[in-house]
PDB file of N, CA and C in Angstrom:
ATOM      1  N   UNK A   1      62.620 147.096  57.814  1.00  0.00           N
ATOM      2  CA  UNK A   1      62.284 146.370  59.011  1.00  0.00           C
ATOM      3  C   UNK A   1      63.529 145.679  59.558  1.00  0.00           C
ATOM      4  N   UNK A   2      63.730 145.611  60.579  1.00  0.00           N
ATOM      5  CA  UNK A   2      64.997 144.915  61.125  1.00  0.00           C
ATOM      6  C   UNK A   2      64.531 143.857  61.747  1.00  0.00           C
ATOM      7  N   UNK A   3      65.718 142.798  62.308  1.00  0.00           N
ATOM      8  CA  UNK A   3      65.013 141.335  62.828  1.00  0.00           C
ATOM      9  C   UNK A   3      64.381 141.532  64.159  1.00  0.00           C
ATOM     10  N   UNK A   4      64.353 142.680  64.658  1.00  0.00           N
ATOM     11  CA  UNK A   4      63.074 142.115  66.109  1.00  0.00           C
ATOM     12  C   UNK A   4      61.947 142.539  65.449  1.00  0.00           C
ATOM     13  N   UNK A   5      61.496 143.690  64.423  1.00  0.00           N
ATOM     14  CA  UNK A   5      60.485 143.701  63.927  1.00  0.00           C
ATOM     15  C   UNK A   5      59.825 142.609  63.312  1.00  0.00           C
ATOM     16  N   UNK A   6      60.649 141.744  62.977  1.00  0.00           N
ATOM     17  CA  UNK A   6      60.188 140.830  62.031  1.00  0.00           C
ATOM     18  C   UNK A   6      59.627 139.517  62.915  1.00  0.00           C
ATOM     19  N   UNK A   7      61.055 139.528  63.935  1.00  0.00           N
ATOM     20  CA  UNK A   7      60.571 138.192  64.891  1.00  0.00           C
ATOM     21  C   UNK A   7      59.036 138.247  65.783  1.00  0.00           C
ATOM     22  N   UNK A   8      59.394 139.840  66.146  1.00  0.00           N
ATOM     23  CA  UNK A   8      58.171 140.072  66.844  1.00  0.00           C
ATOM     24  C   UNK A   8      56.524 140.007  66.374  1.00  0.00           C
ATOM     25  N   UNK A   9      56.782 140.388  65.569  1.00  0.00           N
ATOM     26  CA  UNK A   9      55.291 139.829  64.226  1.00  0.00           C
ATOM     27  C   UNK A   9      54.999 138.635  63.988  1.00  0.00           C
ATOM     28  N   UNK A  10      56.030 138.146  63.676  1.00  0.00           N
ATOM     29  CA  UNK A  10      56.054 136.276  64.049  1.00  0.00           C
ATOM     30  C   UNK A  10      55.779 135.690  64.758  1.00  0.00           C
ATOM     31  N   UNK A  11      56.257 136.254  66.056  1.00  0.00           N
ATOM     32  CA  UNK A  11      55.615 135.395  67.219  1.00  0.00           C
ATOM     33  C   UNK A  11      54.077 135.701  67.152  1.00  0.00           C
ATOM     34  N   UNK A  12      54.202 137.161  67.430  1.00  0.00           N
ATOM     35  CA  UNK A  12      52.594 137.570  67.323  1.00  0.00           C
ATOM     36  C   UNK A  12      51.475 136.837  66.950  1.00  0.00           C
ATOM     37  N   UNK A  13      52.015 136.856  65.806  1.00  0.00           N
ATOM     38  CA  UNK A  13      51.242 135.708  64.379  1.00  0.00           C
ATOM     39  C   UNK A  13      50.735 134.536  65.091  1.00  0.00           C
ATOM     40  N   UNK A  14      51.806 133.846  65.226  1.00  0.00           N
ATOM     41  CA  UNK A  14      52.325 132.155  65.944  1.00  0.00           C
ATOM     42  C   UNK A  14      51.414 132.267  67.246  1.00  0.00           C
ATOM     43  N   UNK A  15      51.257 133.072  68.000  1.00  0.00           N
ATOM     44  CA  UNK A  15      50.134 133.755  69.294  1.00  0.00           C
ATOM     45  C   UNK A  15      49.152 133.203  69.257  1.00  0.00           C
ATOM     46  N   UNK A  16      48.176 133.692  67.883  1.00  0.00           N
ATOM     47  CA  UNK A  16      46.784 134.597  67.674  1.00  0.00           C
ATOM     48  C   UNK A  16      46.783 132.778  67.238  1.00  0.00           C
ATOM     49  N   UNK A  17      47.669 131.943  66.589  1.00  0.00           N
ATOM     50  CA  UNK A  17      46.843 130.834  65.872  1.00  0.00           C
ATOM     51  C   UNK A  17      46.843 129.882  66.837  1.00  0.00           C
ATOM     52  N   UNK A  18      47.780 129.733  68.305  1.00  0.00           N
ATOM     53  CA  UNK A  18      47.641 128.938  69.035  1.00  0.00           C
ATOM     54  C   UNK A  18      46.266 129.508  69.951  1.00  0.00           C
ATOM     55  N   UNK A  19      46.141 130.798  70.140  1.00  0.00           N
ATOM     56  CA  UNK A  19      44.948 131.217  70.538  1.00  0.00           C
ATOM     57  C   UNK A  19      43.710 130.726  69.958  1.00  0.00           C
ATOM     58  N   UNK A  20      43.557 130.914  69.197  1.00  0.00           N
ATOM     59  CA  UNK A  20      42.327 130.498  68.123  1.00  0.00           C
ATOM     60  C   UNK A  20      42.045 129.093  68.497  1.00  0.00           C
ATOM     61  N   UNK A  21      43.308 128.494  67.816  1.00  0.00           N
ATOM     62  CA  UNK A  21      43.432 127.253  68.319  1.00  0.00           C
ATOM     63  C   UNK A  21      42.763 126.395  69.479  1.00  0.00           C
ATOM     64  N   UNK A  22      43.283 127.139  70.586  1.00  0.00           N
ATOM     65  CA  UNK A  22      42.793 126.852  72.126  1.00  0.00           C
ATOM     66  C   UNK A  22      41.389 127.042  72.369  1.00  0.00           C
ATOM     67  N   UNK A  23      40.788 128.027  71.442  1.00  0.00           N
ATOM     68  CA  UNK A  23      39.569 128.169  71.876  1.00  0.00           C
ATOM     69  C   UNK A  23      39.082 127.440  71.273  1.00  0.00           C
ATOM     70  N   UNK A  24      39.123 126.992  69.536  1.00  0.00           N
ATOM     71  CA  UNK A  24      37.909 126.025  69.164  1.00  0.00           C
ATOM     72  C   UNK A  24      38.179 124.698  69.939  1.00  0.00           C
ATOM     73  N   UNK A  25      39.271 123.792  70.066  1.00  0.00           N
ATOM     74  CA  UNK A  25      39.450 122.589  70.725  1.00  0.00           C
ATOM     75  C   UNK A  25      39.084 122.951  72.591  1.00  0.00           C
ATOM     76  N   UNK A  26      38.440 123.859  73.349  1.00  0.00           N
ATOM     77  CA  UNK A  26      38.260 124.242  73.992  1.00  0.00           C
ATOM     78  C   UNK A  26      39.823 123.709  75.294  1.00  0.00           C
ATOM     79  N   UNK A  27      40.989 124.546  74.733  1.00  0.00           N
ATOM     80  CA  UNK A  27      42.094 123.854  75.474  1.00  0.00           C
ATOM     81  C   UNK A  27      42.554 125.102  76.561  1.00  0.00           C
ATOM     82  N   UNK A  28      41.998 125.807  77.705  1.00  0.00           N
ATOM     83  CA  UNK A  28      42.633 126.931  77.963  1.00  0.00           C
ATOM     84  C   UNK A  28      43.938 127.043  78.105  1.00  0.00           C
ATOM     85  N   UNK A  29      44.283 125.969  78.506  1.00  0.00           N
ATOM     86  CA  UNK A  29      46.361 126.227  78.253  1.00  0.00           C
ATOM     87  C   UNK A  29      46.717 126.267  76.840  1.00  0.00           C
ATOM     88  N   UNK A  30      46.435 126.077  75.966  1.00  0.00           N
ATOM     89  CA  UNK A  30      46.646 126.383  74.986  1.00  0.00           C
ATOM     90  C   UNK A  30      46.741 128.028  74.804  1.00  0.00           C
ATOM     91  N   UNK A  31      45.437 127.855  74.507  1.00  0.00           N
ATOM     92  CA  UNK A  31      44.953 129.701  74.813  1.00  0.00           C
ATOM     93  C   UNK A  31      45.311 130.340  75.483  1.00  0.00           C
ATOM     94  N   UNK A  32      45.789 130.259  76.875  1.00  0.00           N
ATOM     95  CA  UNK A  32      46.703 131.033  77.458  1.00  0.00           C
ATOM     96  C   UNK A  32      48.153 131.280  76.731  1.00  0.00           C
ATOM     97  N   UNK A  33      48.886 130.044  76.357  1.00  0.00           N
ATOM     98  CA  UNK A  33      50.291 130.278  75.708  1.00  0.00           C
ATOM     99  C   UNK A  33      49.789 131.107  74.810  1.00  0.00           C
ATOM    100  N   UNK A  34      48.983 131.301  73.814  1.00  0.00           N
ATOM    101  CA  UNK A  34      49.142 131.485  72.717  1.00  0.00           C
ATOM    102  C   UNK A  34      48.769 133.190  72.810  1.00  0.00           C
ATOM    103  N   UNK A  35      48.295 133.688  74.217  1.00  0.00           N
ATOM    104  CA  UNK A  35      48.094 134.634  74.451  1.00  0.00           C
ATOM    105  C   UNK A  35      49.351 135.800  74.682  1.00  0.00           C
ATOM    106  N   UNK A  36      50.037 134.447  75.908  1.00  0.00           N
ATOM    107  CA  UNK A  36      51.174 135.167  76.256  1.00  0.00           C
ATOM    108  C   UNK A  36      52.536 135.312  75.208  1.00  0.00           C
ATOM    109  N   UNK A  37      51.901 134.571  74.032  1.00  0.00           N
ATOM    110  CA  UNK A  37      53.223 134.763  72.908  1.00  0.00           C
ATOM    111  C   UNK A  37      52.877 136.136  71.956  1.00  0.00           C
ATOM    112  N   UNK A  38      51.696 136.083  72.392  1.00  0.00           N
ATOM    113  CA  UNK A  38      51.279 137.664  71.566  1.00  0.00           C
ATOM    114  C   UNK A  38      51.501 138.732  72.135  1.00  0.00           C
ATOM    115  N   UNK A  39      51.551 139.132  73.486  1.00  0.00           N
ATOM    116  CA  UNK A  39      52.273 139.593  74.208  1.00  0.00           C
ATOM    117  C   UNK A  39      53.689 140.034  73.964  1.00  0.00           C
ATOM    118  N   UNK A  40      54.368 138.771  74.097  1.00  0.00           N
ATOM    119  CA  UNK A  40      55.975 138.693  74.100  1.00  0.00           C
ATOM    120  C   UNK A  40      56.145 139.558  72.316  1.00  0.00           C
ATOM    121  N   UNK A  41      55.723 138.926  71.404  1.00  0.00           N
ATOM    122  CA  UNK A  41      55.575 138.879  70.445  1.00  0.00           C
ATOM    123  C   UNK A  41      55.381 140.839  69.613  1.00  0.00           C
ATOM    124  N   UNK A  42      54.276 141.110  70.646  1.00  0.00           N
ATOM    125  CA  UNK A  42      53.988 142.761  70.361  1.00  0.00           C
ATOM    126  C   UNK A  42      55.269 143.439  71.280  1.00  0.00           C
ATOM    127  N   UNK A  43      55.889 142.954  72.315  1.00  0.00           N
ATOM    128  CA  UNK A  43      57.156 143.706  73.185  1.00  0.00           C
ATOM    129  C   UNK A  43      58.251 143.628  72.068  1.00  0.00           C
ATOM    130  N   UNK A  44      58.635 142.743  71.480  1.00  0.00           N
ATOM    131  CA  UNK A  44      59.902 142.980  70.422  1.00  0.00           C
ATOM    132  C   UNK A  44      59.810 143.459  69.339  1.00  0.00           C
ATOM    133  N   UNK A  45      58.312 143.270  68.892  1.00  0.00           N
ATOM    134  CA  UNK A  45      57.663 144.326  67.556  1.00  0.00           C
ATOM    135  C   UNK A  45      58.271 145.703  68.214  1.00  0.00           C
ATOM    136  N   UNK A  46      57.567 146.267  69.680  1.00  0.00           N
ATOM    137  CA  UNK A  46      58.153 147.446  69.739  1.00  0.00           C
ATOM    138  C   UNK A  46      59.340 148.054  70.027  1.00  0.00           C
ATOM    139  N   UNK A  47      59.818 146.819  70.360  1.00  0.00           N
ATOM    140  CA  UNK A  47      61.637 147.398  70.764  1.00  0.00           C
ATOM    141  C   UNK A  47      61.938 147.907  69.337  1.00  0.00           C
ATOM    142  N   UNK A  48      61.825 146.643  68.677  1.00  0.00           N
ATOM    143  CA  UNK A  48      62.253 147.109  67.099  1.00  0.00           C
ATOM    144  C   UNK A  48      62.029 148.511  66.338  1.00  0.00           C
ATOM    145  N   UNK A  49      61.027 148.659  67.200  1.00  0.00           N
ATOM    146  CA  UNK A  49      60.247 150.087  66.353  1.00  0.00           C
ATOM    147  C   UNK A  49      61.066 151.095  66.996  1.00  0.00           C
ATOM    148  N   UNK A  50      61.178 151.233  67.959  1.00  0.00           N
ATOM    149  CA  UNK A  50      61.975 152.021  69.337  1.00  0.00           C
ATOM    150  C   UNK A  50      63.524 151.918  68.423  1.00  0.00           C
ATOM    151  N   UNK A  51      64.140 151.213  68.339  1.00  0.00           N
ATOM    152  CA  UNK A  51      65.551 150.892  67.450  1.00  0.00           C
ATOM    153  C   UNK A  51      65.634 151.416  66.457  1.00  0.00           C
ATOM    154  N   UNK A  52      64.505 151.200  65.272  1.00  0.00           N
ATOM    155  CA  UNK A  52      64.664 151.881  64.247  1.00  0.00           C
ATOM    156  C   UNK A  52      64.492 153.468  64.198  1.00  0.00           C
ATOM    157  N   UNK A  53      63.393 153.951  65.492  1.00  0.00           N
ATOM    158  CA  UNK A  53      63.046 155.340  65.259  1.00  0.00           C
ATOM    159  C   UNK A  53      64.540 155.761  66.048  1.00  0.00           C
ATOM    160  N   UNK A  54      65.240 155.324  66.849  1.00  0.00           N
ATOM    161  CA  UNK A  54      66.777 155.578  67.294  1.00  0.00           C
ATOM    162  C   UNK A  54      67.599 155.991  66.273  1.00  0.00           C
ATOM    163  N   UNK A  55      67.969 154.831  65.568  1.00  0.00           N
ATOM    164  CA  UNK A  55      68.863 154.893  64.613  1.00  0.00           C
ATOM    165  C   UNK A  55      68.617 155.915  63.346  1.00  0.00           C
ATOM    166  N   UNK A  56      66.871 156.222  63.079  1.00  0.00           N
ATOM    167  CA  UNK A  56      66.699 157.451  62.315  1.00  0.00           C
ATOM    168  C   UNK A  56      67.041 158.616  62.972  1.00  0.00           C
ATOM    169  N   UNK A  57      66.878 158.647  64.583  1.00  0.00           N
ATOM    170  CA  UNK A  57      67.024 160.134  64.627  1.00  0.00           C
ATOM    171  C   UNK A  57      68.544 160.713  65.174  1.00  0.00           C
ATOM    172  N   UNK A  58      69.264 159.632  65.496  1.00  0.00           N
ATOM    173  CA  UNK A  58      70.697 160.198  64.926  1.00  0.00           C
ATOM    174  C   UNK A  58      71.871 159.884  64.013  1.00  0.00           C
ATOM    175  N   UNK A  59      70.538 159.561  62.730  1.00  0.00           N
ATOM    176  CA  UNK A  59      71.646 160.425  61.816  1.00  0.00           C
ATOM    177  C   UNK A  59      72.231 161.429  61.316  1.00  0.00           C
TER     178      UNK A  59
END
C-alpha cells in the first residue's frame, strides 16, 4: 500500500464517524463534512490504486 492509499482510507474512515456522528446528535453540518471527507477520502484511495497499478505495469 503506498501513502495515498493509506491516507485515503483514513480520511474515509474519519468521514463515515463524523457522519454517523451528525446523524445521531441530529447535526446536518456535521453530516455533511463528514460526507464530503468520504468522498475526498475514496478520490485518493483511488489515485493510489491508479499509482500502484502504474508502477506494476511498467516494470
Amino acid at each position: 500500500m503506498n501513502k495515498d492509499q493509506v491516507k485515503g482510507r483514513t480520511e474515509s474512515a474519519k468521514g463515515k464517524v463524523k457522519e454517523v456522528t451528525g446523524k445521531t446528535v441530529g447535526n446536518k453540518e456535521l453530516e455533511g463534512k463528514g460526507k464530503a471527507e468520504q468522498v475526498r477520502g475514496k478520490v485518493q484511495s483511488s489515485y493510489g490504486d491508479f499509482k500502484k497499478d502504474v508502477k506494476r505495469t511498467t516494470k
